[in-house]
C-alpha atoms as a PDB file:
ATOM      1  CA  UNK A   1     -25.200   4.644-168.180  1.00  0.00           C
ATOM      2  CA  UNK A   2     -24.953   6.310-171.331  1.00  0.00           C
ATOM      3  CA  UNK A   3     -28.045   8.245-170.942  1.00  0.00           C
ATOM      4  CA  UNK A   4     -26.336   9.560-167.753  1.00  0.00           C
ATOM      5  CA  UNK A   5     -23.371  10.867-169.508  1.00  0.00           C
ATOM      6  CA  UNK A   6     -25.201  12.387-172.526  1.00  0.00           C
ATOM      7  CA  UNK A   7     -27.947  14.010-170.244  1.00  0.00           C
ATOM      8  CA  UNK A   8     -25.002  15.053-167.922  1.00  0.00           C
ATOM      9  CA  UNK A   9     -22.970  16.199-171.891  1.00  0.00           C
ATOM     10  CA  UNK A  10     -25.848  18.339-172.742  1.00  0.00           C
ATOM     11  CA  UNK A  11     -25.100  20.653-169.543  1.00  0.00           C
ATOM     12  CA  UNK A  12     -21.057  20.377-169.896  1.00  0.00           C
ATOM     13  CA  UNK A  13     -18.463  19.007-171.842  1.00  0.00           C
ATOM     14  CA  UNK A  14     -16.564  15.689-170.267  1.00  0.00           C
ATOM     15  CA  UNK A  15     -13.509  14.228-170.748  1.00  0.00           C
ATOM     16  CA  UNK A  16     -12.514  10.039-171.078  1.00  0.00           C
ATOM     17  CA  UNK A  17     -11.409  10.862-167.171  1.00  0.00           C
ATOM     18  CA  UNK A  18     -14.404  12.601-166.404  1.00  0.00           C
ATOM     19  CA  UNK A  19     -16.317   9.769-167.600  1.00  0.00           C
ATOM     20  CA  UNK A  20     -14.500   7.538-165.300  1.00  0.00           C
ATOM     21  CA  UNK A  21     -15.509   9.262-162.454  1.00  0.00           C
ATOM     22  CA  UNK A  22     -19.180   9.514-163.247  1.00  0.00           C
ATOM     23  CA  UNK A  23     -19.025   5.713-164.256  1.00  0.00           C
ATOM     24  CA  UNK A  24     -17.078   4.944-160.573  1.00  0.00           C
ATOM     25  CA  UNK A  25     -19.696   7.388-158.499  1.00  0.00           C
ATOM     26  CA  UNK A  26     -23.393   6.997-159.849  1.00  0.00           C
ATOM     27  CA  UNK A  27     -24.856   3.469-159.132  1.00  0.00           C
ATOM     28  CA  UNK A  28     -27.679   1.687-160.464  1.00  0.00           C
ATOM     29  CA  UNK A  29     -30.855   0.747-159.437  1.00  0.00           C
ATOM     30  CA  UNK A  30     -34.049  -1.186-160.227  1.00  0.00           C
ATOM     31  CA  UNK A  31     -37.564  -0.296-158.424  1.00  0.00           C
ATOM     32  CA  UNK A  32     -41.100  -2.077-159.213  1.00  0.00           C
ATOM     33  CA  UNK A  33     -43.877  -0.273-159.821  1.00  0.00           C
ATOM     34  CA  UNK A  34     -45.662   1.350-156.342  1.00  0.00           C
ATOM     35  CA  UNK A  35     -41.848   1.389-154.835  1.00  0.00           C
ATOM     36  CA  UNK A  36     -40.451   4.395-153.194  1.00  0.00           C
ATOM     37  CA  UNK A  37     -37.533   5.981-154.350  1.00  0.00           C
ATOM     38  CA  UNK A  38     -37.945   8.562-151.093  1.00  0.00           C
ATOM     39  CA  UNK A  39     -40.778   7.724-147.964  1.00  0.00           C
ATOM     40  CA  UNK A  40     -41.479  11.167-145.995  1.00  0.00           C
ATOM     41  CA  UNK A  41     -39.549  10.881-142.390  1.00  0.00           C
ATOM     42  CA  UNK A  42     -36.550   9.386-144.243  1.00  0.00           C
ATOM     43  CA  UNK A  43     -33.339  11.675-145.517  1.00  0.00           C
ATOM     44  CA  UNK A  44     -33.073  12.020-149.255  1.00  0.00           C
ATOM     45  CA  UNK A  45     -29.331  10.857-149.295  1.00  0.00           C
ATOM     46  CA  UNK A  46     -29.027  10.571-153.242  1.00  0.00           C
ATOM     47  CA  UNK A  47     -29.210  12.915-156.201  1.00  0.00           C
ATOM     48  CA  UNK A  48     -31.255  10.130-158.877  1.00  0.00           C
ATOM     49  CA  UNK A  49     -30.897   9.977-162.500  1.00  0.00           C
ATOM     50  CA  UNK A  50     -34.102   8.062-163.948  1.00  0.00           C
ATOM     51  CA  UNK A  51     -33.046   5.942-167.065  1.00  0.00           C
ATOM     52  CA  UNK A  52     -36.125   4.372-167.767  1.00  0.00           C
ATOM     53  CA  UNK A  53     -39.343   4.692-166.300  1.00  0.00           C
ATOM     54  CA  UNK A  54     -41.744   7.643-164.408  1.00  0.00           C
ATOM     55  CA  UNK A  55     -41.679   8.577-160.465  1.00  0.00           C
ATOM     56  CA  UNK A  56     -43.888  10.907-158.743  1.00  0.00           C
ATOM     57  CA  UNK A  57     -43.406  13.385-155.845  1.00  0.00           C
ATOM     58  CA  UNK A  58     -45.696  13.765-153.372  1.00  0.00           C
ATOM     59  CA  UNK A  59     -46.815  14.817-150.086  1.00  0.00           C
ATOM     60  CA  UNK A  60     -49.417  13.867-147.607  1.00  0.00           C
ATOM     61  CA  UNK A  61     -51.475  16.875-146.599  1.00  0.00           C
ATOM     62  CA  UNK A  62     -54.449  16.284-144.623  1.00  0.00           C
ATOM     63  CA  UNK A  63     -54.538  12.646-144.782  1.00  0.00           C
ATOM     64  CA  UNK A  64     -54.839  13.464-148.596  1.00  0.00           C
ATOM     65  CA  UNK A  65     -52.328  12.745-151.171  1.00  0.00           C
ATOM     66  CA  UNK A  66     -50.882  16.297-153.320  1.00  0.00           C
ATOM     67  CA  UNK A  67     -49.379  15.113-156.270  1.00  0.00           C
ATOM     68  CA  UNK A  68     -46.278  17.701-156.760  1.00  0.00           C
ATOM     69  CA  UNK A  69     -44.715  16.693-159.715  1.00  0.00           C
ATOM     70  CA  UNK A  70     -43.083  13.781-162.170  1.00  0.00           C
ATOM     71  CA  UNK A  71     -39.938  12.535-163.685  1.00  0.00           C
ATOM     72  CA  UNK A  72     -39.150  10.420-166.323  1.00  0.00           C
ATOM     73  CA  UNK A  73     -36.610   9.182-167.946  1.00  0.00           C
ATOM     74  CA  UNK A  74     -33.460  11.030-168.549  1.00  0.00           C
ATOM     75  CA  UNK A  75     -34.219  13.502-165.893  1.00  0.00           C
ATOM     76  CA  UNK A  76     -32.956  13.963-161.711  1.00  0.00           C
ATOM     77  CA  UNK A  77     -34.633  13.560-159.411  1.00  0.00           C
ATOM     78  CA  UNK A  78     -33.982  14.742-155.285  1.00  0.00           C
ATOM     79  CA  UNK A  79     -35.858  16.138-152.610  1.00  0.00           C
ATOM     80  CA  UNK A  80     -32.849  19.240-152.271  1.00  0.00           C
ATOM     81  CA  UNK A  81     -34.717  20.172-148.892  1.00  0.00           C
ATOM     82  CA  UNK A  82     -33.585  17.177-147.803  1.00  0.00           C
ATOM     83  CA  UNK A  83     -30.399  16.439-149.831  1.00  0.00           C
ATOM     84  CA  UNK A  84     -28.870  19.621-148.751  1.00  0.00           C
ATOM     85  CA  UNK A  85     -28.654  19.772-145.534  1.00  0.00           C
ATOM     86  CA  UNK A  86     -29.017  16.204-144.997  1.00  0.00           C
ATOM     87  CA  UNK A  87     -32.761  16.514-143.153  1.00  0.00           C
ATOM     88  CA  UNK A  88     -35.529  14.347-142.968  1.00  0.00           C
ATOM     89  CA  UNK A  89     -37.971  14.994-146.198  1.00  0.00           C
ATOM     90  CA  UNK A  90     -41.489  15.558-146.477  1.00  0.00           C
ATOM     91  CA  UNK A  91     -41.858  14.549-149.843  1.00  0.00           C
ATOM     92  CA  UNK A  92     -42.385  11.103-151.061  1.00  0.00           C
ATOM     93  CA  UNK A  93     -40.691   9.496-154.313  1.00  0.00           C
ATOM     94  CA  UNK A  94     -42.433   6.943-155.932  1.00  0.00           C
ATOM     95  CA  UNK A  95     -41.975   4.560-159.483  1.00  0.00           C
ATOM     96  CA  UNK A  96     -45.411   4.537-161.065  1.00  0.00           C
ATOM     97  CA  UNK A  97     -43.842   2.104-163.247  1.00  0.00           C
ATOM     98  CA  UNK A  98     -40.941   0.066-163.243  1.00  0.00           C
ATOM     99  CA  UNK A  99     -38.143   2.357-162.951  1.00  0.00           C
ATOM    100  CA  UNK A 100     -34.183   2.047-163.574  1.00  0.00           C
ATOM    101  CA  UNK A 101     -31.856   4.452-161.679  1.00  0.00           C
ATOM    102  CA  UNK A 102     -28.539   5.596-161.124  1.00  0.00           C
ATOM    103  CA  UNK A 103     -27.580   7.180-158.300  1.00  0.00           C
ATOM    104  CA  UNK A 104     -24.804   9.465-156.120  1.00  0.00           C
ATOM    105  CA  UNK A 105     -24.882   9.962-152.715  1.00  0.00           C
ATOM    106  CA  UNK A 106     -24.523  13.280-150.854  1.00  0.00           C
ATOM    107  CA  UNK A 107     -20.591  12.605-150.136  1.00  0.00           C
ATOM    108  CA  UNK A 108     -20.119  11.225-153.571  1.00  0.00           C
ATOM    109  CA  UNK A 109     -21.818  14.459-155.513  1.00  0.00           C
ATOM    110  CA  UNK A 110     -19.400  16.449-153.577  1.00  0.00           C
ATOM    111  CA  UNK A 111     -16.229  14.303-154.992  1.00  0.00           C
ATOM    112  CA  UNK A 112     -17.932  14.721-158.680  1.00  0.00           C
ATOM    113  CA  UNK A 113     -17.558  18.744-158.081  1.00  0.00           C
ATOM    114  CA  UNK A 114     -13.723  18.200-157.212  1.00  0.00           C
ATOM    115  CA  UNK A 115     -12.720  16.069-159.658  1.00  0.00           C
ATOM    116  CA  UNK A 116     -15.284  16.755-162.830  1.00  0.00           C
ATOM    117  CA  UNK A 117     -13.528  19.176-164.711  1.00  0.00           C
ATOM    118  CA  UNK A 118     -17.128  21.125-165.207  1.00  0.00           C
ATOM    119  CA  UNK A 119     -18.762  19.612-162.608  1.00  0.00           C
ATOM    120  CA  UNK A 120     -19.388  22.678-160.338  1.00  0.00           C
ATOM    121  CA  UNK A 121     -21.045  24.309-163.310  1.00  0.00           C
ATOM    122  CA  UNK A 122     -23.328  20.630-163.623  1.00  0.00           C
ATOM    123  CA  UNK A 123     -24.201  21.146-160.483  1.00  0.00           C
ATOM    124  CA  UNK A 124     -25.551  24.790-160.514  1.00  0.00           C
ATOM    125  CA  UNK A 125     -27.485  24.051-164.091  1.00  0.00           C
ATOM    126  CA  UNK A 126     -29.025  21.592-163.073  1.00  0.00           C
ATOM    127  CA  UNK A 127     -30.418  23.258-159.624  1.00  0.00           C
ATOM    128  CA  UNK A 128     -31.247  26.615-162.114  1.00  0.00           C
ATOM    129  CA  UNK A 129     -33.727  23.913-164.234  1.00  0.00           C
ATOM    130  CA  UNK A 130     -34.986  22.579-161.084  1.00  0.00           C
ATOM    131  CA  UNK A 131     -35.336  26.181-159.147  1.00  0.00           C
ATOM    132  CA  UNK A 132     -37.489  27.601-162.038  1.00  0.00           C
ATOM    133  CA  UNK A 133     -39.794  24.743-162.817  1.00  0.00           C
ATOM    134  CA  UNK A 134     -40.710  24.883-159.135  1.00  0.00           C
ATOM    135  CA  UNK A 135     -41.341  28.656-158.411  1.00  0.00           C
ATOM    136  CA  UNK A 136     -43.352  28.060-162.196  1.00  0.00           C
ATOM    137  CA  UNK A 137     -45.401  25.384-160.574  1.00  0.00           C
ATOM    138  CA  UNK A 138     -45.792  27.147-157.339  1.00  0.00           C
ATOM    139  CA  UNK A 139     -46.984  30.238-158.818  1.00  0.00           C
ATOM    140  CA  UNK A 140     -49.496  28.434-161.507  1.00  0.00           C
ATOM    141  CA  UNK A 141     -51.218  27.335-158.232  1.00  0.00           C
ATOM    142  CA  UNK A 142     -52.320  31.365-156.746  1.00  0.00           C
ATOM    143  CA  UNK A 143     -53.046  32.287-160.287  1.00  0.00           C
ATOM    144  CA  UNK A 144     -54.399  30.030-162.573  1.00  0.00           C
ATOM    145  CA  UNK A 145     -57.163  28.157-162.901  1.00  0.00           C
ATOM    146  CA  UNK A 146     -57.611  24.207-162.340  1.00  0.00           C
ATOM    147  CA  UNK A 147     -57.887  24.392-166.662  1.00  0.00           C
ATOM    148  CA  UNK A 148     -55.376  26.715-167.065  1.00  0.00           C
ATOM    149  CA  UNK A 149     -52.906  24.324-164.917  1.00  0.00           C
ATOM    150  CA  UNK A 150     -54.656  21.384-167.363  1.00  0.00           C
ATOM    151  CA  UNK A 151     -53.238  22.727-170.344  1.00  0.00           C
ATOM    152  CA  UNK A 152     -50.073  23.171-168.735  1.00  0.00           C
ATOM    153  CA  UNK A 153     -49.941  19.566-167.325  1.00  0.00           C
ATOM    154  CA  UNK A 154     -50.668  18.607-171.253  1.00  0.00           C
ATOM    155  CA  UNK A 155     -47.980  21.072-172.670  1.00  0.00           C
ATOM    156  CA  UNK A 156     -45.191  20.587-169.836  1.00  0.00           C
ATOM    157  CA  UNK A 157     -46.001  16.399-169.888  1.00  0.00           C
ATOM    158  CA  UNK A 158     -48.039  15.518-173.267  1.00  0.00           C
ATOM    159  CA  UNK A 159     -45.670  12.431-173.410  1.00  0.00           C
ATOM    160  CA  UNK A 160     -47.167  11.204-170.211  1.00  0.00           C
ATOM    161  CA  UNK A 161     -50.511  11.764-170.276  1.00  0.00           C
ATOM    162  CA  UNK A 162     -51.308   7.786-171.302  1.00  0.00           C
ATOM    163  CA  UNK A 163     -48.572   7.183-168.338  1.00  0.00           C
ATOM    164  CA  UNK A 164     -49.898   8.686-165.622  1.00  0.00           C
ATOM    165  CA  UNK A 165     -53.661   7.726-163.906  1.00  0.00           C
ATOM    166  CA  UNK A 166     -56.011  10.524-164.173  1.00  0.00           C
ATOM    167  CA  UNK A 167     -56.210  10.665-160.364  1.00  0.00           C
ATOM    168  CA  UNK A 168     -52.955  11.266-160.221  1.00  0.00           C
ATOM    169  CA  UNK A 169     -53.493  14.170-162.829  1.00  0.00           C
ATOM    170  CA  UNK A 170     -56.185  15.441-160.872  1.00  0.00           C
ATOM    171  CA  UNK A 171     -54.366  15.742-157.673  1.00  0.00           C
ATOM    172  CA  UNK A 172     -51.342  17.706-159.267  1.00  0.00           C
ATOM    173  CA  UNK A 173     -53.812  19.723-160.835  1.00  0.00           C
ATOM    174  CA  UNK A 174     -55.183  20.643-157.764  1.00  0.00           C
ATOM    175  CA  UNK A 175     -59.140  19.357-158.429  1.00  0.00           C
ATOM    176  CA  UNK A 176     -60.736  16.380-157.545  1.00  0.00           C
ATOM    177  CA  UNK A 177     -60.995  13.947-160.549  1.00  0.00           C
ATOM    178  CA  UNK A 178     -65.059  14.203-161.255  1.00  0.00           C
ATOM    179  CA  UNK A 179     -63.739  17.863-161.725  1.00  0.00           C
ATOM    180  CA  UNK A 180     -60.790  16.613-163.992  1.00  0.00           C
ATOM    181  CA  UNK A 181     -63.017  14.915-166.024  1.00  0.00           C
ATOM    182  CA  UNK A 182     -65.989  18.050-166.511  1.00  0.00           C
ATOM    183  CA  UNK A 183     -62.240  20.061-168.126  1.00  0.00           C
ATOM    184  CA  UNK A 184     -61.359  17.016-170.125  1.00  0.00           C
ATOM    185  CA  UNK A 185     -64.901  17.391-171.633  1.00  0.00           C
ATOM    186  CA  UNK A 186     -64.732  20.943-172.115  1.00  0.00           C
ATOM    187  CA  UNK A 187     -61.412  20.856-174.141  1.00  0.00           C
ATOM    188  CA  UNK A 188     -62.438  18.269-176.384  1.00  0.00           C
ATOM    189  CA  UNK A 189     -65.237  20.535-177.180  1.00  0.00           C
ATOM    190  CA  UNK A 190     -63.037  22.949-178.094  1.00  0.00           C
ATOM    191  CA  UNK A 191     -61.208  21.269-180.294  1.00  0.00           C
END
């Protein structure tokens, strides 16, 4: 719980009764490795704090797997097509390893807004971080190459790297992983 409150500190100041409220509204949660977090068809129904462990987002596109993105710990996590307006979600949330969570459901969120003293403000941060590292991604995709988005996936996630399976690299990438391998190659060379 406390790196809920500091990650949720960094964005806003809160008080010993602000505390109380996160403490009484986020619950935890323990997933296994291969466990989803979010199946597609289903309704994202809570806004998920990681504290330890990775998850991945992805869709199935098709009948192939497209690796969107990953979260680790100290980060949120929610499918906000979903969460918002309460509709089924096309994404899929899963632990790649074993993964501890809090989280707050769509009703609760809404009570942390009222009675957070900052907690509006929380609320549109966090959705700013979340808004630009998606239009970044989405926009890496039309214009840069597969080893252009490489060395992004190594700057944006260079603590993951030995976390993650390659295919799994490979598919966020974009490439198939014979092809992630031939870039691999070439920047070693380079270096």
């Amino acid at each position: 719980m406390e790196s809920l409150l500091n990650t949720i500190r960094y964005f806003i100041p809160l008080s010993t009764s602000d505390e109380e409220v996160v403490r009484r509204l986020f619950h935890k949660k323990v997933f296994k490795k291969g466990e989803y977090l979010l199946q597609a068809g289903n309704v994202c129904r809570y806004v998920i704090f990681i504290e330890t462990g990775l998850v991945r987002y992805y869709i199935n596109s098709d009948g192939e797997e497209r690796t969107n993105y990953f979260n680790k710990e100290g980060e949120f996590v929610c499918d906000y097509l979903s969460f918002l307006p309460q509709a089924p979600s096309n994404v899929n949330i899963q632990a790649l390893e074993d993964t501890t969570i809090f989280v707050i459901s769509f009703n609760d969120i809404h009570e942390f807004y009222r009675e957070v003293a900052h907690g509006e403000r929380f609320g549109r941060l966090a959705i700013e971080q979340v808004f630009v590292s998606i239009i970044s991604q989405i926009g890496s995709l039309y214009t840069d190459s597969p080893e252009e988005r490489y060395s992004k996936f190594l700057s944006n996630f260079r603590d993951l790297v030995q976390r993650i399976p390659q295919y799994y690299i490979a598919s966020y990438v974009g490439i198939k992983p014979q092809s992630l391998s031939r870039i691999r190659k070439r920047i070693a060379g380079k270096h």
